[in-house]
PDB file of N, CA and C in Angstrom:
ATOM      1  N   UNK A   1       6.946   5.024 -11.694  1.00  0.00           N
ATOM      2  CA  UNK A   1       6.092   5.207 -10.537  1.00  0.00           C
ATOM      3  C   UNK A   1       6.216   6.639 -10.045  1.00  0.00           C
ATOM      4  N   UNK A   2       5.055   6.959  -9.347  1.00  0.00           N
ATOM      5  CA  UNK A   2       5.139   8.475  -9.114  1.00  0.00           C
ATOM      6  C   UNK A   2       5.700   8.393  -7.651  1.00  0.00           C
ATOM      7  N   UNK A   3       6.667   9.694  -8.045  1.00  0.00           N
ATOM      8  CA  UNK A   3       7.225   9.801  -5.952  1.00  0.00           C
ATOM      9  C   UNK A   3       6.194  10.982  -5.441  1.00  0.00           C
ATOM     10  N   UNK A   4       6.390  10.569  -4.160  1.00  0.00           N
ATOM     11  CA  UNK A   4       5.317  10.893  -3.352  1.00  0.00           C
ATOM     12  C   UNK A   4       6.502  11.372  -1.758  1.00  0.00           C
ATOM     13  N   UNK A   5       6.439  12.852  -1.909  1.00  0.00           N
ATOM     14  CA  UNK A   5       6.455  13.780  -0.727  1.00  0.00           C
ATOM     15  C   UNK A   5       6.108  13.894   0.521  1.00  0.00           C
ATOM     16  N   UNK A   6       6.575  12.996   1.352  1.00  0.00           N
ATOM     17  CA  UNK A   6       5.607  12.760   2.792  1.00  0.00           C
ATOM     18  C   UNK A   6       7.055  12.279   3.570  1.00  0.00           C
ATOM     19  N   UNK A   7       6.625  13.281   4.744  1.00  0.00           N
ATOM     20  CA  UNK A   7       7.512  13.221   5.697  1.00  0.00           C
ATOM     21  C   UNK A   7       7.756  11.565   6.354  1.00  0.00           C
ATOM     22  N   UNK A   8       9.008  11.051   6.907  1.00  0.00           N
ATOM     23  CA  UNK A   8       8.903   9.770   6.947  1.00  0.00           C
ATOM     24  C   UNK A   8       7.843   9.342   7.860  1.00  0.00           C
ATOM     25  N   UNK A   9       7.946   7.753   8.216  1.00  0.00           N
ATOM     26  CA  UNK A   9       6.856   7.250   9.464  1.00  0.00           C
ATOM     27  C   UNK A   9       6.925   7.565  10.315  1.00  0.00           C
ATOM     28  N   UNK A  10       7.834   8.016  11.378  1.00  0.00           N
ATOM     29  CA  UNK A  10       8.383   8.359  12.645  1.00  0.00           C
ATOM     30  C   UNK A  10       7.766   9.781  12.512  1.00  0.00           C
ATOM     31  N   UNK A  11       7.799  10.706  11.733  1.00  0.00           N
ATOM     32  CA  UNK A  11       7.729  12.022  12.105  1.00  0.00           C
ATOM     33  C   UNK A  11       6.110  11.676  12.193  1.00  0.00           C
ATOM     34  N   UNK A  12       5.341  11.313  11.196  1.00  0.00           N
ATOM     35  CA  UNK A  12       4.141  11.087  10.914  1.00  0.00           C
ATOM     36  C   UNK A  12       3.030  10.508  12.406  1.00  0.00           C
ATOM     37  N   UNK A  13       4.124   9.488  12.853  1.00  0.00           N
ATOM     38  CA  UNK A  13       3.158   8.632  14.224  1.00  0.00           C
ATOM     39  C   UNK A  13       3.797   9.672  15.556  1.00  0.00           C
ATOM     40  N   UNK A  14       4.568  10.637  15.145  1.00  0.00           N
ATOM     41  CA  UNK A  14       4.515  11.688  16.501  1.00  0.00           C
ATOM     42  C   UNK A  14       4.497  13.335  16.273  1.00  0.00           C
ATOM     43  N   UNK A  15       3.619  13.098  15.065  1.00  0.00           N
ATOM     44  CA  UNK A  15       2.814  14.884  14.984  1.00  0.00           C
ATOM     45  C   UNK A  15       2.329  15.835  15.614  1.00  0.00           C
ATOM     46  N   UNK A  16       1.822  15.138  16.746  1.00  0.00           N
ATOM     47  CA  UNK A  16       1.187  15.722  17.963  1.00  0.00           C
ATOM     48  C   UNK A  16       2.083  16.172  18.795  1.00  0.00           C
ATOM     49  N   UNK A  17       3.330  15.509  18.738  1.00  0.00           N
ATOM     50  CA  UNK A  17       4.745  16.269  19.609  1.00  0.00           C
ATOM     51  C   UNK A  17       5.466  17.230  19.081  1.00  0.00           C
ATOM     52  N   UNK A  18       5.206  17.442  17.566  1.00  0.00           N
ATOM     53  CA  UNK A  18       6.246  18.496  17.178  1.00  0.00           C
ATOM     54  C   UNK A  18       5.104  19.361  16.804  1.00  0.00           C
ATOM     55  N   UNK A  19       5.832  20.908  16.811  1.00  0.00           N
ATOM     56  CA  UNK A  19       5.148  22.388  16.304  1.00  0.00           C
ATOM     57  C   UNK A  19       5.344  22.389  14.328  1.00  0.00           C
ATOM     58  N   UNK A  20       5.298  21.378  14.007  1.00  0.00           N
ATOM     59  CA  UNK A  20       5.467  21.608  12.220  1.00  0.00           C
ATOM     60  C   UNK A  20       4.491  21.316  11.712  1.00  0.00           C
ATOM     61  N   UNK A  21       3.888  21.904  11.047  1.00  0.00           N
ATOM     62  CA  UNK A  21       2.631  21.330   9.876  1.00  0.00           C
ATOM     63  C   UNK A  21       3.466  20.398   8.710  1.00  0.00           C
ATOM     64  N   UNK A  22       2.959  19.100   9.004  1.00  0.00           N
ATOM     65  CA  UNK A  22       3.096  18.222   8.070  1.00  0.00           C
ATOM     66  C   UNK A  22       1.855  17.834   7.146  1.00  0.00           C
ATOM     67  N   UNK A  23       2.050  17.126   6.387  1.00  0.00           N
ATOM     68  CA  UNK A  23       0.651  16.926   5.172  1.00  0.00           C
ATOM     69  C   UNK A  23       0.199  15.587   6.196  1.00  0.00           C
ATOM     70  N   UNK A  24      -0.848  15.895   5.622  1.00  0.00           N
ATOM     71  CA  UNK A  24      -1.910  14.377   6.304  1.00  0.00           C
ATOM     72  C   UNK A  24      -1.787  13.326   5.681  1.00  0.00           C
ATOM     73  N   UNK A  25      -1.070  12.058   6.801  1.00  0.00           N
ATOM     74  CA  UNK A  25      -0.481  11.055   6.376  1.00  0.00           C
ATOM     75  C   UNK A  25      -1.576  10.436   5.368  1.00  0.00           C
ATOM     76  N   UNK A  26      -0.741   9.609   4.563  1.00  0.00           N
ATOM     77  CA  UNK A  26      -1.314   8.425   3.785  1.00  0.00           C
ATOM     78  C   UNK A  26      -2.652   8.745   2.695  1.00  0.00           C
ATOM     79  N   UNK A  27      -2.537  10.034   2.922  1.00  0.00           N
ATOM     80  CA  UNK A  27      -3.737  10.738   1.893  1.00  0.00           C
ATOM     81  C   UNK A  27      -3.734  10.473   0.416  1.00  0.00           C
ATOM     82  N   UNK A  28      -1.820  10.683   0.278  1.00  0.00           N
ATOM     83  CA  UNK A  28      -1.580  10.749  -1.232  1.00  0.00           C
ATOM     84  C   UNK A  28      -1.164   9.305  -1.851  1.00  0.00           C
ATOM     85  N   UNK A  29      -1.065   8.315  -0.529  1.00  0.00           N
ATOM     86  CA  UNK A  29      -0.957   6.949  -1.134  1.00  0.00           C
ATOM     87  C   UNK A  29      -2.125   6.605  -1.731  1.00  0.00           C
ATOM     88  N   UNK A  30      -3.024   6.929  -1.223  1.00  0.00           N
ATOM     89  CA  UNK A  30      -4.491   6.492  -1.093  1.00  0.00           C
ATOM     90  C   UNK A  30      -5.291   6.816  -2.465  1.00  0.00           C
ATOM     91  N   UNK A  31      -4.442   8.570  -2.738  1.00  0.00           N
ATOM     92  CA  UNK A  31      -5.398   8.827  -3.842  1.00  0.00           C
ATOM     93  C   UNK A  31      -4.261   7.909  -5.410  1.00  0.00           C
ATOM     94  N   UNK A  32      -2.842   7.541  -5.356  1.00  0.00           N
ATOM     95  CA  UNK A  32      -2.527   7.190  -6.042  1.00  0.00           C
ATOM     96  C   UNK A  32      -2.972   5.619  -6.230  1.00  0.00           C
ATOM     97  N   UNK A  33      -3.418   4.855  -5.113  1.00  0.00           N
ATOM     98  CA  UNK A  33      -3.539   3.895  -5.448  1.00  0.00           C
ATOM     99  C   UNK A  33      -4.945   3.768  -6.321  1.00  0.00           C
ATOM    100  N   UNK A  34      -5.746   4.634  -5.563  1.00  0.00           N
ATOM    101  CA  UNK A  34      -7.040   4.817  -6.058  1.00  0.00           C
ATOM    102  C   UNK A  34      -7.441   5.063  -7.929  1.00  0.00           C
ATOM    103  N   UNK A  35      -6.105   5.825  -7.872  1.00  0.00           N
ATOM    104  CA  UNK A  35      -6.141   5.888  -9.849  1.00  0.00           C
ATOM    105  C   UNK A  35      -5.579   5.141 -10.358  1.00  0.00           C
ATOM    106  N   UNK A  36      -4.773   3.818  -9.657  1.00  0.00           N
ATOM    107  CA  UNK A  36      -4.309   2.881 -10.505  1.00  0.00           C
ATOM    108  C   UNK A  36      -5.225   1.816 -10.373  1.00  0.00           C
ATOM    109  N   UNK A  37      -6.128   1.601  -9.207  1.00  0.00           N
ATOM    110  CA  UNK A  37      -7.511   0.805  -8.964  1.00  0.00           C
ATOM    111  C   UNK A  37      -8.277   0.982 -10.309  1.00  0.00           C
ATOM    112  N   UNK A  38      -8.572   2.376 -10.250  1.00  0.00           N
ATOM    113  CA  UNK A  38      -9.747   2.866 -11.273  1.00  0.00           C
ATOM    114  C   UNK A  38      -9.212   2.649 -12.878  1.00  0.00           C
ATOM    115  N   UNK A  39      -7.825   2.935 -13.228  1.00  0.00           N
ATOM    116  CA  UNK A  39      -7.758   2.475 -14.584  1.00  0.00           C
ATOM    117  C   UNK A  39      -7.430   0.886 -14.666  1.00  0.00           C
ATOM    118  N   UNK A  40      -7.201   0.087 -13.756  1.00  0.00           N
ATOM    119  CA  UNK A  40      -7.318  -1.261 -13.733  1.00  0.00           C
ATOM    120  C   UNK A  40      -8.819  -1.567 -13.715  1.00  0.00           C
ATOM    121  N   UNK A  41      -9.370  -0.948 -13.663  1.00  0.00           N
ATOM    122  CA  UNK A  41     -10.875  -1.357 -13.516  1.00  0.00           C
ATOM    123  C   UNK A  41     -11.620  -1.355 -14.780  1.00  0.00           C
ATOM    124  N   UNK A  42     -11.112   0.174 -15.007  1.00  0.00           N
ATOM    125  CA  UNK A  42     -11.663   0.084 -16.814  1.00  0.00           C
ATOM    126  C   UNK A  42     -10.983  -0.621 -17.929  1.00  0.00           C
ATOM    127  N   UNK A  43      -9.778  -0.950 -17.663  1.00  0.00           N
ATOM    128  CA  UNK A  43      -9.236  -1.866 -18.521  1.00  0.00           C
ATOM    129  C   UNK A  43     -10.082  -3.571 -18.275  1.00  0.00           C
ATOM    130  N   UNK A  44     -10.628  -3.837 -17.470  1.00  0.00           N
ATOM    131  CA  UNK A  44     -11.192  -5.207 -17.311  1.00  0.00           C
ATOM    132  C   UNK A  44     -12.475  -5.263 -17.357  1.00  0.00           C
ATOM    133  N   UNK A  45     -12.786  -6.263 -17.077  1.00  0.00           N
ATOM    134  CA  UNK A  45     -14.120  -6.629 -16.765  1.00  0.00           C
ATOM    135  C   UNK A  45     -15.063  -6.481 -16.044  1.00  0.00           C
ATOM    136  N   UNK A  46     -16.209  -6.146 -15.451  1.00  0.00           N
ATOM    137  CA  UNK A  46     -16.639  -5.550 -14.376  1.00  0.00           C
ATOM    138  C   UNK A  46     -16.872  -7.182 -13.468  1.00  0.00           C
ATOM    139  N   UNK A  47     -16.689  -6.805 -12.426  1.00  0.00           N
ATOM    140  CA  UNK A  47     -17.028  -7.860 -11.351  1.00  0.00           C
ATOM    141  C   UNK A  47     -17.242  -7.390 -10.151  1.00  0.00           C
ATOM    142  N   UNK A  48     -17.414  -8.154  -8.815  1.00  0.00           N
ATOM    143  CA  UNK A  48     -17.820  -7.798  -7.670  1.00  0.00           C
ATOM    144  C   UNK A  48     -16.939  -7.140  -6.872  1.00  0.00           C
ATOM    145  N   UNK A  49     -15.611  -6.655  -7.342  1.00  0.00           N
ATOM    146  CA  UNK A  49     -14.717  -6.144  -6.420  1.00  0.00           C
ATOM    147  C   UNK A  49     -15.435  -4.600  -5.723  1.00  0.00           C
ATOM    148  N   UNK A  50     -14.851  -4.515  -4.633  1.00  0.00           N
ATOM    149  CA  UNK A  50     -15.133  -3.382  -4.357  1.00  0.00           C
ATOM    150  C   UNK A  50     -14.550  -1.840  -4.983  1.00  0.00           C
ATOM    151  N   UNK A  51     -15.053  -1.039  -4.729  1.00  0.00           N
ATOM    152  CA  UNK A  51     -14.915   0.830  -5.312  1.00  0.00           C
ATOM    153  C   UNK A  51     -13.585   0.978  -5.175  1.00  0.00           C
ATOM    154  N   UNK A  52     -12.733   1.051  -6.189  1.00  0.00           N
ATOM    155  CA  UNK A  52     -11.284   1.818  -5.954  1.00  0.00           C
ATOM    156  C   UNK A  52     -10.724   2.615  -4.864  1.00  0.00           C
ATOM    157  N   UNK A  53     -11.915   3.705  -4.436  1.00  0.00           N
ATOM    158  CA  UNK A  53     -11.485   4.182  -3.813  1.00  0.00           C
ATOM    159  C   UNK A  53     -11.520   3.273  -1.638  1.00  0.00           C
ATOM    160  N   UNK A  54     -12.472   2.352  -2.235  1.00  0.00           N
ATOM    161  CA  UNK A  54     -12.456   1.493  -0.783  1.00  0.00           C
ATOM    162  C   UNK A  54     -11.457   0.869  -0.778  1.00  0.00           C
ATOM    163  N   UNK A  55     -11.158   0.076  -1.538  1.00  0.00           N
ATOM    164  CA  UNK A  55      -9.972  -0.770  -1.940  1.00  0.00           C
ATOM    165  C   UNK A  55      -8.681  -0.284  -1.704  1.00  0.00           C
ATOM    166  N   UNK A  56      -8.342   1.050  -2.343  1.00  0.00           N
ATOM    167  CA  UNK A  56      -7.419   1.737  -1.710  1.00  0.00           C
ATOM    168  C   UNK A  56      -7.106   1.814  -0.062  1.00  0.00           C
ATOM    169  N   UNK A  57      -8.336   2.248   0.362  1.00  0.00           N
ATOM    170  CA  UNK A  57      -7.841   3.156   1.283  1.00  0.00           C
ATOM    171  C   UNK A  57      -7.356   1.453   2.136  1.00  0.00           C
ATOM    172  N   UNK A  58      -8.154   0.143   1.946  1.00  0.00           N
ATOM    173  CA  UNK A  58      -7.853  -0.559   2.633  1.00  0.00           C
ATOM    174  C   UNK A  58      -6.638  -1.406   2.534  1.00  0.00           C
ATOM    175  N   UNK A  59      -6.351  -1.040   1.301  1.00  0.00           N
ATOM    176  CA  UNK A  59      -4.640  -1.468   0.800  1.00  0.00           C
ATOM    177  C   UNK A  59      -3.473  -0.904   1.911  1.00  0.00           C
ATOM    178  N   UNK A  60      -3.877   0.777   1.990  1.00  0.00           N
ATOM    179  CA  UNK A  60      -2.955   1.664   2.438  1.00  0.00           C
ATOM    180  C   UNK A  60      -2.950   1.183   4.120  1.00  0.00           C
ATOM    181  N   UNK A  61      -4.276   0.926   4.866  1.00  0.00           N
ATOM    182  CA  UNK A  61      -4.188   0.447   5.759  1.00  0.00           C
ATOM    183  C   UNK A  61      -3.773  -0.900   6.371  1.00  0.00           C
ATOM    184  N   UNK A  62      -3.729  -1.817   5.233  1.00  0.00           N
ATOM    185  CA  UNK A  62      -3.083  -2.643   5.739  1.00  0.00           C
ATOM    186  C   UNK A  62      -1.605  -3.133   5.838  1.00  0.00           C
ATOM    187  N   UNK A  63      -1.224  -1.739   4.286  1.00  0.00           N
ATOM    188  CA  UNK A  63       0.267  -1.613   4.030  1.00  0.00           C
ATOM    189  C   UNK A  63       0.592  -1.169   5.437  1.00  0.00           C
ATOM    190  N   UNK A  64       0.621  -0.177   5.691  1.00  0.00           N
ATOM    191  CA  UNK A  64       1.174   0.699   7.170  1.00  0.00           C
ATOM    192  C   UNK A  64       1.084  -0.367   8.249  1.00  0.00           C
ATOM    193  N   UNK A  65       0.031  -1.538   8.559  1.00  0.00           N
ATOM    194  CA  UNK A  65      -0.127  -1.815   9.403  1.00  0.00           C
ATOM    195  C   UNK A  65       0.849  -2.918   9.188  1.00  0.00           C
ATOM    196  N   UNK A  66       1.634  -3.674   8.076  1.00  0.00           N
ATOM    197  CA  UNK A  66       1.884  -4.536   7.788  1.00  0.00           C
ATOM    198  C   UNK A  66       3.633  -3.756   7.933  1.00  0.00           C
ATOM    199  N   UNK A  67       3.662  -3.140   7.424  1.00  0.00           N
ATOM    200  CA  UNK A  67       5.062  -2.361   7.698  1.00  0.00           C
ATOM    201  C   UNK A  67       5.572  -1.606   9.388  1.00  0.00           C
ATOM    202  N   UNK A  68       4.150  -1.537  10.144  1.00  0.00           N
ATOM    203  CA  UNK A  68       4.443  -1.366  11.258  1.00  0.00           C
ATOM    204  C   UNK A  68       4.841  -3.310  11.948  1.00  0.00           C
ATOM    205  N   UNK A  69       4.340  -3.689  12.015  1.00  0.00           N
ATOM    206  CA  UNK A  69       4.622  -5.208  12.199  1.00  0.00           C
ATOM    207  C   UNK A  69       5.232  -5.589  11.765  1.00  0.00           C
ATOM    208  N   UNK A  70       6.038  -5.904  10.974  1.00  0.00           N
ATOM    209  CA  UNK A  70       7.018  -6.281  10.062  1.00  0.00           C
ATOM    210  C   UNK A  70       8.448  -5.249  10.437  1.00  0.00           C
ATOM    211  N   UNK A  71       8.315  -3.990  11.502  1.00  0.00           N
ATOM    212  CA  UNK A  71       9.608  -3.108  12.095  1.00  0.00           C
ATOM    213  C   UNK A  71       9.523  -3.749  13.470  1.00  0.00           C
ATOM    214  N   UNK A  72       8.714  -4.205  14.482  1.00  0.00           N
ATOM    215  CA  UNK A  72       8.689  -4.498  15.225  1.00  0.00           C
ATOM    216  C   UNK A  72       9.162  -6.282  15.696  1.00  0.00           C
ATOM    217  N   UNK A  73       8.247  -7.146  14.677  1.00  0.00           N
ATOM    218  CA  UNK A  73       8.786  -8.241  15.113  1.00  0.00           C
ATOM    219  C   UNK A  73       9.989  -9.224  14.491  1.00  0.00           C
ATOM    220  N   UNK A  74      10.489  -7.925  13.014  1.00  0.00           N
ATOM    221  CA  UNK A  74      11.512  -8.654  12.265  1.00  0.00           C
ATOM    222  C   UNK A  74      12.466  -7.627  11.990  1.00  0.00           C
ATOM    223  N   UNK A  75      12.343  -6.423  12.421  1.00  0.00           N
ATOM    224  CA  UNK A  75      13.636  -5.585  12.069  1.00  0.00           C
ATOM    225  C   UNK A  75      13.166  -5.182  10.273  1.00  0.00           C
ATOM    226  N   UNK A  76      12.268  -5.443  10.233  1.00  0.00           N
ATOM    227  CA  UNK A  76      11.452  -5.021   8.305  1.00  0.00           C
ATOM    228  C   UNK A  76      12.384  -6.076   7.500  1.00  0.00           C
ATOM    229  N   UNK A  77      12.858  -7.345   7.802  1.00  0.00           N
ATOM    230  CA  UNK A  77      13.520  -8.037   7.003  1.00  0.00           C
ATOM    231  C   UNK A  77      12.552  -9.009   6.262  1.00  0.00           C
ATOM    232  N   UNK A  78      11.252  -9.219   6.859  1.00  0.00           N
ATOM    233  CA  UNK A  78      10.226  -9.579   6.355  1.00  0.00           C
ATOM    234  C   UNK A  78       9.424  -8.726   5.473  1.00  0.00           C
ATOM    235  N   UNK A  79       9.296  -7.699   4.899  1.00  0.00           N
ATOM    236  CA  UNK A  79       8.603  -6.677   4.941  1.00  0.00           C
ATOM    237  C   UNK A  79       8.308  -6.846   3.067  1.00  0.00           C
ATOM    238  N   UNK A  80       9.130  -7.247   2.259  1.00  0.00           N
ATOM    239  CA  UNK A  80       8.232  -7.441   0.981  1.00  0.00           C
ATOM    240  C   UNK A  80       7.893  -8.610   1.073  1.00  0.00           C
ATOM    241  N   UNK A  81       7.705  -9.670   1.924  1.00  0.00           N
ATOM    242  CA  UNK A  81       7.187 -10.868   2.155  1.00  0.00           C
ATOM    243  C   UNK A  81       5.610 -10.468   1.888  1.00  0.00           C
ATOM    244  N   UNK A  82       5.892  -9.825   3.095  1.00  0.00           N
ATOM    245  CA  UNK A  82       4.627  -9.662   4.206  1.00  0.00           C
ATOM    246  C   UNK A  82       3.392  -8.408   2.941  1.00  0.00           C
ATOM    247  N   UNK A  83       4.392  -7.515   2.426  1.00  0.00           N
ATOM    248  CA  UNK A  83       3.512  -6.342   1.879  1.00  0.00           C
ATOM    249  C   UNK A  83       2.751  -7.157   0.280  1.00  0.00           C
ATOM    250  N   UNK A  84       3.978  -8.438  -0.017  1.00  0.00           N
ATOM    251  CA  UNK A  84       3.409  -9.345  -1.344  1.00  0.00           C
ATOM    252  C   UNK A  84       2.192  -9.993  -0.628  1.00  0.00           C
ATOM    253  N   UNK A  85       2.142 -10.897   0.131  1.00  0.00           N
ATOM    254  CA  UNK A  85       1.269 -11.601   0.709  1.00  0.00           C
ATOM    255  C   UNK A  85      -0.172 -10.764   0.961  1.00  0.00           C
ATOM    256  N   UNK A  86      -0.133  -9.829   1.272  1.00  0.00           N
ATOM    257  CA  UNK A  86      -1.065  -8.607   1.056  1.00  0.00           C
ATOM    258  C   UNK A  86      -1.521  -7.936   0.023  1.00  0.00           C
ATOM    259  N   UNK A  87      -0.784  -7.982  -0.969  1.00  0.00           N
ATOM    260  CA  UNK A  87      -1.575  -7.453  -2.255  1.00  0.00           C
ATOM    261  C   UNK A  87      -1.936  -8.512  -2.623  1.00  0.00           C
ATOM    262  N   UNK A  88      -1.663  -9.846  -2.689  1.00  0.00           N
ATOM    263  CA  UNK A  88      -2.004 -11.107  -3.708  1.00  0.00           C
ATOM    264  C   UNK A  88      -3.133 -11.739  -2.380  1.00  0.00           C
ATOM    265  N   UNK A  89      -3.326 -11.090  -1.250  1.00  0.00           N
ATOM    266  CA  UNK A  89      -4.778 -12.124  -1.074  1.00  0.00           C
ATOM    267  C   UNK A  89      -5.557 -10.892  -0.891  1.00  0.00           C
ATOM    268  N   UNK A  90      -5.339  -9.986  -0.803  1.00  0.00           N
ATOM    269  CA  UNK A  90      -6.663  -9.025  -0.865  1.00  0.00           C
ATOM    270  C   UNK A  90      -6.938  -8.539  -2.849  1.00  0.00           C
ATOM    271  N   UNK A  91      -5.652  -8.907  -3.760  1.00  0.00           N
ATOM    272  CA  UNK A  91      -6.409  -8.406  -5.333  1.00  0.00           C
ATOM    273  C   UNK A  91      -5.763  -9.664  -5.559  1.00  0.00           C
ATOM    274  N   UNK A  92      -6.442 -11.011  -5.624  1.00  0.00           N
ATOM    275  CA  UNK A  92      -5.985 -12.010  -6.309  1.00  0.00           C
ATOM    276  C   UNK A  92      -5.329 -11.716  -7.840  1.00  0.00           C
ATOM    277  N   UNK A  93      -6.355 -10.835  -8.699  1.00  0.00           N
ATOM    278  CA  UNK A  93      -5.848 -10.920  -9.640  1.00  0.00           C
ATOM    279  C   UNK A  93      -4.496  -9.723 -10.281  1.00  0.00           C
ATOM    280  N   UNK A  94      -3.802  -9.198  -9.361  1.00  0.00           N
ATOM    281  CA  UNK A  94      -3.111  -8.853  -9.147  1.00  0.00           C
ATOM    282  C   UNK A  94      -1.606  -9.556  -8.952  1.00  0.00           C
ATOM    283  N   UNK A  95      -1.533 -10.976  -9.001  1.00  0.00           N
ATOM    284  CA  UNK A  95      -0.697 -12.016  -9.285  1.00  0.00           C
ATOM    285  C   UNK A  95       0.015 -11.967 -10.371  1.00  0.00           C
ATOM    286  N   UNK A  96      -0.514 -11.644 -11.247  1.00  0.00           N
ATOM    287  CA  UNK A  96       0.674 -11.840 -12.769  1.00  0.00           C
ATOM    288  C   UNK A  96       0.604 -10.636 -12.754  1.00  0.00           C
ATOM    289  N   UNK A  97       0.538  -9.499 -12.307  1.00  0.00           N
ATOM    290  CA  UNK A  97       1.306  -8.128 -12.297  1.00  0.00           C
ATOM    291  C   UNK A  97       2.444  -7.936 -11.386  1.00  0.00           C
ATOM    292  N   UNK A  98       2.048  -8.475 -10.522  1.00  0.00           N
ATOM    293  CA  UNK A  98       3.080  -8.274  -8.978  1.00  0.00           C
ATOM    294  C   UNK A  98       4.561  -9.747  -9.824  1.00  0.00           C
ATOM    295  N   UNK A  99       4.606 -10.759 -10.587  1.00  0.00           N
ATOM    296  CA  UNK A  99       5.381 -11.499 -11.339  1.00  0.00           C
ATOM    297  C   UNK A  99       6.611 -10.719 -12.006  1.00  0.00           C
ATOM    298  N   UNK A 100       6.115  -9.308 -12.185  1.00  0.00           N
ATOM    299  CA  UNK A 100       6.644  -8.908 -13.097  1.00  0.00           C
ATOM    300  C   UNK A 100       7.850  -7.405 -12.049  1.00  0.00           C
ATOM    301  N   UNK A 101       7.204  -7.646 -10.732  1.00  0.00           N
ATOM    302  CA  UNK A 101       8.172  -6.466  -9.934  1.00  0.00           C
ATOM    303  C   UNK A 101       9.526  -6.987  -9.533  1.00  0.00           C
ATOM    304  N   UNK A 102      10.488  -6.896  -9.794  1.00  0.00           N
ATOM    305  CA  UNK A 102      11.484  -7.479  -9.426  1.00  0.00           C
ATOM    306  C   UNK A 102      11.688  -7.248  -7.821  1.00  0.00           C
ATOM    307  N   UNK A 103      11.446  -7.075  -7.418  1.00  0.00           N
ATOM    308  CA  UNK A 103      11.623  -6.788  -5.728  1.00  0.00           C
ATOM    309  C   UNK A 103      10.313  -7.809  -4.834  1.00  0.00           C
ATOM    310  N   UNK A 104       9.041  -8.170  -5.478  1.00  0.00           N
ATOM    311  CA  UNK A 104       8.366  -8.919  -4.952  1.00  0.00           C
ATOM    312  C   UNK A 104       8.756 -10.497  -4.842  1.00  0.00           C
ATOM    313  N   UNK A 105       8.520 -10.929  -3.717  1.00  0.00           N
ATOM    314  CA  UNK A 105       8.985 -12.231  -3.369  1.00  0.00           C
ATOM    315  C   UNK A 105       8.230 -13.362  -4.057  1.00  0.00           C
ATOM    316  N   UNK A 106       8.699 -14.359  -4.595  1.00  0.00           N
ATOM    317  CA  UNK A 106       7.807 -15.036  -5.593  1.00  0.00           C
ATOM    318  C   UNK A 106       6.830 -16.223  -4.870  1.00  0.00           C
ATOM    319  N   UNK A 107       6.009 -16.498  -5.823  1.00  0.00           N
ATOM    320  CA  UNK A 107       4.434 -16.925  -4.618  1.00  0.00           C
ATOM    321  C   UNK A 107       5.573 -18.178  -4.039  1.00  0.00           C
ATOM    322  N   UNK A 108       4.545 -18.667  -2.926  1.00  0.00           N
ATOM    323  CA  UNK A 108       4.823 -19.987  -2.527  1.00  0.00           C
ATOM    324  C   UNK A 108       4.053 -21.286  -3.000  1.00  0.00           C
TER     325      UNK A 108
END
């Protein structure tokens, strides 16, 4: 997997308080997810899913939003629960890939 250079969450949700130029959050999640969308796409079949790059960006938003919720009402002890449950109902077929991450929580 590719690492990715981005200042943590905390610095990120209070940019506006500090004098540092940081990179613009969640840009580079977005474009990585976006090229693993797009060669999953050409490896299959065409169907009704939406544009890689929509798909992405709405992955990334619901990751952050799911990792912000998941610090707040569980201390992030929920948090590959919550981030599995999110890839497997927004890319169903994304199920027997996510089988194979050892860190993802297995379906229910």
């Amino acid at each position: 997997m590719e690492e990715l250079a981005l200042p943590p969450l905390g610095l990120q949700l209070e940019r506006q308080l500090i004098d540092v130029r940081l990179p613009l959050p969640y840009e580079a999640y977005t474009t990585l997810l976006t090229s693993w969308l797009a060669k999953d796409r050409e490896a299959g079949p065409e169907d009704d899913r939406p544009a890689p790059e929509t798909l992405a960006a709405v992955l990334v938003s619901a990751f952050f939003g799911a990792q912000h919720i998941s610090w707040v009402l569980d201390d992030r002890a929920d948090l590959v629960e919550r981030t599995t449950d999110l890839v497997r109902t927004i890319i169903p077929s994304a199920a027997k890939a996510m089988g194979r991450c050892p860190s993802a929580s297995r379906q229910k």
